[in-house]
Each structure stands twice: as structure tokens, then as C-alpha cells.
Protein backbone atom coordinates (compact mmCIF):
# COMPACT_ATOMS: atom_id res chain seq x y z
CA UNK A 1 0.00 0.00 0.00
CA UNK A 2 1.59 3.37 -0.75
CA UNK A 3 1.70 6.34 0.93
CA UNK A 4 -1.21 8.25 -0.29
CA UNK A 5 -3.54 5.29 0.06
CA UNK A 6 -3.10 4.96 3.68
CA UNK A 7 -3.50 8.85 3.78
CA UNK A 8 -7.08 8.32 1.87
CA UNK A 9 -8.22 5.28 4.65
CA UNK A 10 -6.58 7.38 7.77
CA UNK A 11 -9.07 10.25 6.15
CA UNK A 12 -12.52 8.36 5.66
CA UNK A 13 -11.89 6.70 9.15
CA UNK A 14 -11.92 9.91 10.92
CA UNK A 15 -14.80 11.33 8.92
CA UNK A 16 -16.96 8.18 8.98
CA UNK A 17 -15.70 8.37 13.10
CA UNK A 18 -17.10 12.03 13.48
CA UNK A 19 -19.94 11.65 11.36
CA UNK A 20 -21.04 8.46 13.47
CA UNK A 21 -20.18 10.76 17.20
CA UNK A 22 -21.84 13.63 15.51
CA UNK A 23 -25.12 11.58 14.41
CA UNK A 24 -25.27 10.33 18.53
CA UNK A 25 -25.29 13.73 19.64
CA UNK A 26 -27.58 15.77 17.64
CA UNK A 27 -30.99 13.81 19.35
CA UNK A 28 -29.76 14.72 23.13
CA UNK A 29 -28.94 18.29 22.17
CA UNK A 30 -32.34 18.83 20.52
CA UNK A 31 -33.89 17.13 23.80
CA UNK A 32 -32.18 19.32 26.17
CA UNK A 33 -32.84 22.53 23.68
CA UNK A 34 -36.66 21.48 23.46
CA UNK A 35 -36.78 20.81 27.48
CA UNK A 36 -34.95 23.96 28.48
CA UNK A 37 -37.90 25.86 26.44
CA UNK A 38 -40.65 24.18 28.11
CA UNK A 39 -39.45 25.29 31.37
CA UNK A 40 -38.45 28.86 30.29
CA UNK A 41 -42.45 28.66 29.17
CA UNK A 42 -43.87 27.06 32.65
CA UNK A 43 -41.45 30.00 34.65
CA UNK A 44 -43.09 32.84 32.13
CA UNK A 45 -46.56 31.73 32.66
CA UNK A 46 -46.52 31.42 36.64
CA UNK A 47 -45.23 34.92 36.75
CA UNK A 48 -48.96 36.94 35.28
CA UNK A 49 -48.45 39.33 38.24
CA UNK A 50 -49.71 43.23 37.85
CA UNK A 51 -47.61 45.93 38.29
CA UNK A 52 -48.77 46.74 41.27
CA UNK A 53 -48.55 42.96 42.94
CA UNK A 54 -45.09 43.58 41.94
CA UNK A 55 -44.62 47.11 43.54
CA UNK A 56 -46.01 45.40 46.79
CA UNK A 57 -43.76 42.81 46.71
CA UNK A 58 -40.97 44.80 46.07
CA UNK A 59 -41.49 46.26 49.50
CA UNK A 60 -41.38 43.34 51.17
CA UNK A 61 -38.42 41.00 52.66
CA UNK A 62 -38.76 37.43 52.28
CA UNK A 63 -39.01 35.57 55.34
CA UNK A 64 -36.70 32.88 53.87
CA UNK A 65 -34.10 34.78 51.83
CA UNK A 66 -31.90 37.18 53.80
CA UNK A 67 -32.02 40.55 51.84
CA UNK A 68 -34.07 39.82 49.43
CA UNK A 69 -37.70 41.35 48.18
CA UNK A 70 -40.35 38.69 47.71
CA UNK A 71 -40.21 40.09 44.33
CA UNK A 72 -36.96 38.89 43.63
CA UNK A 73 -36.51 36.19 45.51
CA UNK A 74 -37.14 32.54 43.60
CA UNK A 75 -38.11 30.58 47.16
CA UNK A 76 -41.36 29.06 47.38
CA UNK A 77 -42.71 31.02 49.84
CA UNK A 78 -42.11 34.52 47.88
CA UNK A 79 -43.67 32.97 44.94
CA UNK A 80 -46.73 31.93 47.23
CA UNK A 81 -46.78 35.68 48.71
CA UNK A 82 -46.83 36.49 45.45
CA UNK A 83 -49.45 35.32 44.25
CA UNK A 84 -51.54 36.24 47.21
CA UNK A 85 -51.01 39.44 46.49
CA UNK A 86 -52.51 39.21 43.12
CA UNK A 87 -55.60 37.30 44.60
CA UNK A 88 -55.80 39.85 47.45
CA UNK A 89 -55.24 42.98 44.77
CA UNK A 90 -58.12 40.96 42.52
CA UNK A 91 -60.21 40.98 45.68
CA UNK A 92 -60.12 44.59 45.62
CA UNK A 93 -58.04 45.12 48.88
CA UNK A 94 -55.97 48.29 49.14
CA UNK A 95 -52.28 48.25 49.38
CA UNK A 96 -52.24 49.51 53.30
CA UNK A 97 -54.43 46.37 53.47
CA UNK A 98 -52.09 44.39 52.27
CA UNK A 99 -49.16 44.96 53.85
CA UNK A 100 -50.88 45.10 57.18
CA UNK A 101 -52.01 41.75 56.16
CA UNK A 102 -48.01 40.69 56.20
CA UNK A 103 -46.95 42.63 59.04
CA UNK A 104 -49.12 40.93 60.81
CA UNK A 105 -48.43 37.52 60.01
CA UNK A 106 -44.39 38.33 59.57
CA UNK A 107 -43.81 40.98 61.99
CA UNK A 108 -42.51 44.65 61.03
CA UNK A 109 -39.41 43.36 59.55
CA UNK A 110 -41.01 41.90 56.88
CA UNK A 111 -41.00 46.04 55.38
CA UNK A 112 -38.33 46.63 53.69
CA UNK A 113 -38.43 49.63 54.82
CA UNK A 114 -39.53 50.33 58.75
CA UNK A 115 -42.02 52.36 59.80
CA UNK A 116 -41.51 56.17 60.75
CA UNK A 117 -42.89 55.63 64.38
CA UNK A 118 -42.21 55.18 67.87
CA UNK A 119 -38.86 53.44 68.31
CA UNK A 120 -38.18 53.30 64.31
CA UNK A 121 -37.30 56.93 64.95
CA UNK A 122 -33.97 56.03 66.29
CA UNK A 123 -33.22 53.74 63.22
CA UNK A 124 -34.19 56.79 61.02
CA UNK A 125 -32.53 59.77 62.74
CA UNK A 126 -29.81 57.73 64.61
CA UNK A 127 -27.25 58.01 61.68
CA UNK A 128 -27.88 61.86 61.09
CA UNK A 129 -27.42 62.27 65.15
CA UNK A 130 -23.88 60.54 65.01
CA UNK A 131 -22.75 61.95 61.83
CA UNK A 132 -23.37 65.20 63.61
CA UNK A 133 -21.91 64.12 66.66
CA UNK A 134 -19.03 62.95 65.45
CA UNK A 135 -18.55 66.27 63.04
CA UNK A 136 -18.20 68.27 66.17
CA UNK A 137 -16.05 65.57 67.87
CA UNK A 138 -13.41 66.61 65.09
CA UNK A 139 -14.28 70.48 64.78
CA UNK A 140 -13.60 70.64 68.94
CA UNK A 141 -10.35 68.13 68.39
CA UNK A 142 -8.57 70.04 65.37
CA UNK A 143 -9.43 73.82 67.49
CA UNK A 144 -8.34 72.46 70.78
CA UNK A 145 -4.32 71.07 69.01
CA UNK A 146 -4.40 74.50 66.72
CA UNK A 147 -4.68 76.37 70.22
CA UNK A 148 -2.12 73.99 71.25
CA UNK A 149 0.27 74.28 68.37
CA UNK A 150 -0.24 78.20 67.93
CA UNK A 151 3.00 79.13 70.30
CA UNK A 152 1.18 81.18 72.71
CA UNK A 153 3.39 81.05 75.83
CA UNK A 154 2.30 81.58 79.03
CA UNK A 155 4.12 84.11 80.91
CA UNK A 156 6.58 82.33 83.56
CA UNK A 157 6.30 84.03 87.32
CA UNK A 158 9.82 85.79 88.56
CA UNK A 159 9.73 83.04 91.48
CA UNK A 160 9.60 80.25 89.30
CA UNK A 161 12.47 82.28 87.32
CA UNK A 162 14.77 82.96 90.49
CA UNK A 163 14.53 78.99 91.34
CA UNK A 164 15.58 77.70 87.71
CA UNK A 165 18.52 80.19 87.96
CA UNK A 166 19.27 79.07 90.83
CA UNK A 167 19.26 75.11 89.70
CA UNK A 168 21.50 76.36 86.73
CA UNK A 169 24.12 78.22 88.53
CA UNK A 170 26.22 75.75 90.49
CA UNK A 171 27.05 74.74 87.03
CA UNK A 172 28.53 77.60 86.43
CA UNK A 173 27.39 79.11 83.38
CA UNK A 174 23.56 79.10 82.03
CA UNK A 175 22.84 77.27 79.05
């Protein structure tokens, strides 16, 4: 066999090899394609929420998910909340309604954001209070080591003068 026949076979053997792999995969990878957009389709469907349902849920924290809105969060229990607020929304119930409804199942720290009232005050305003606080911390500091560093001697009394002569002169000569 010469050279450029066993080139040829080496050739048609890795083409017939490819074509055969090739042929094996094609059937999963429409599968998984074909799968992958029946759940994308289940997921779109679930999701009919109004724009409002989702402005409520945006102001809520999921119980399960730390940091998290129940509209954002992919749990089971924010999809549930979810959906109860479109059903209580259909119902005709008014936001305040609504998230009265979770605050008191959930607590107040189910808001995202806490309530203006009664010890939530301190949450609110305690920031502003120590940014102030600690503004005039460094306002008294930085006068207080300019008074320090200006060079403003004190006058020294003519006893206290007499005495440090006095210390100086058994050396002999004042430094």
C-alpha cells in the first residue's frame, strides 16, 4: 500500500468516526434545547403578576431569603406571597391592606423599609445624630491642638524664674 492510500483510509476513518459521534449527539442536544424551552415557558406563565402585585412585593423581605424582596426572591414562599397578592389585589383590597395583612403575620421586619414611628425613629434619625456628633467631635479636636500648636506662651512668674537660675548656677554658666 503506498503512501497516499493509507493517507485516503486514515481520512474516511476519521470522517466516517465524526460523522457516526456527531449523528449520537444531535438527538440529546435537541432534547435538552426542546426541554430547556418548556421550562423557560412554565417559569413565564406562573409569573402573570400586575404591576402593582409587583410594587407590593418589592417592598417586602422574604421571610426565607436574607435581603431579598419577595419580588426577587425565587423561594417558594415569595412565589406563594406572590401570588396572594394578586388574589388579594383581585379581591379589591388596598395596598395599606395588604401589607398590614403581612406585618401581621411576619412581623414589622417583613418592610423593607420600617415604619416612621415610635422606636423606628432612632433607626431613622440615629445616623444623622452621630454623623453630627461625630462632626463636632473633630471640629472641637482640630481647634483644641491649633490652640495647642499656635505658640502662645504663658508668661513664667519671677519666682519660678529665680529657682531655675538658681538650679542652673552651680554649674557655672547658664545654658
Amino acid at each position: 500500500m503506498t503512501a497516499r492510500g493509507w493517507r485516503a483510509r486514515v481520512r474516511r476513518w476519521r470522517v466516517t468516526r465524526l460523522g457516526a459521534r456527531v449523528s449520537q449527539l444531535v438527538p440529546g442536544f435537541v432534547i435538552v434545547v426542546l426541554v430547556s424551552f418548556l421550562f423557560a415557558g412554565a417559569v413565564q406563565a406562573e409569573e402573570a403578576l400586575s404591576p402593582e402585585a409587583l410594587e407590593i412585593a418589592n417592598q417586602l423581605n422574604c421571610p426565607v431569603c436574607q435581603g431579598q424582596s419577595v419580588r426577587d426572591s425565587n423561594s417558594e414562599l415569595a412565589r406563594q406571597m406572590r401570588q396572594l397578592i394578586q388574589q388579594k389585589l383581585d379581591a379589591g383590597e388596598s395596598r395599606e391592606e395588604i401589607l398590614q395583612y403581612f406585618v401581621d403575620r411576619y412581623g414589622v421586619s417583613v418592610l423593607r423599609e420600617p415604619p416612621r414611628q415610635g422606636y423606628f425613629w432612632v433607626l431613622w434619625w440615629g445616623p444623622v445624630v452621630g454623623l453630627v456628633g461625630g462632626i463636632l467631635l473633630l471640629v472641637l479636636y482640630f481647634r483644641r491642638r491649633d490652640a495647642a500648636a499656635s505658640g502662645v506662651e504663658e508668661p513664667v512668674a519671677p519666682e519660678e524664674l529665680r529657682r531655675v537660675e538658681q538650679l542652673l548656677e552651680p554649674e557655672g554658666r547658664v545654658r
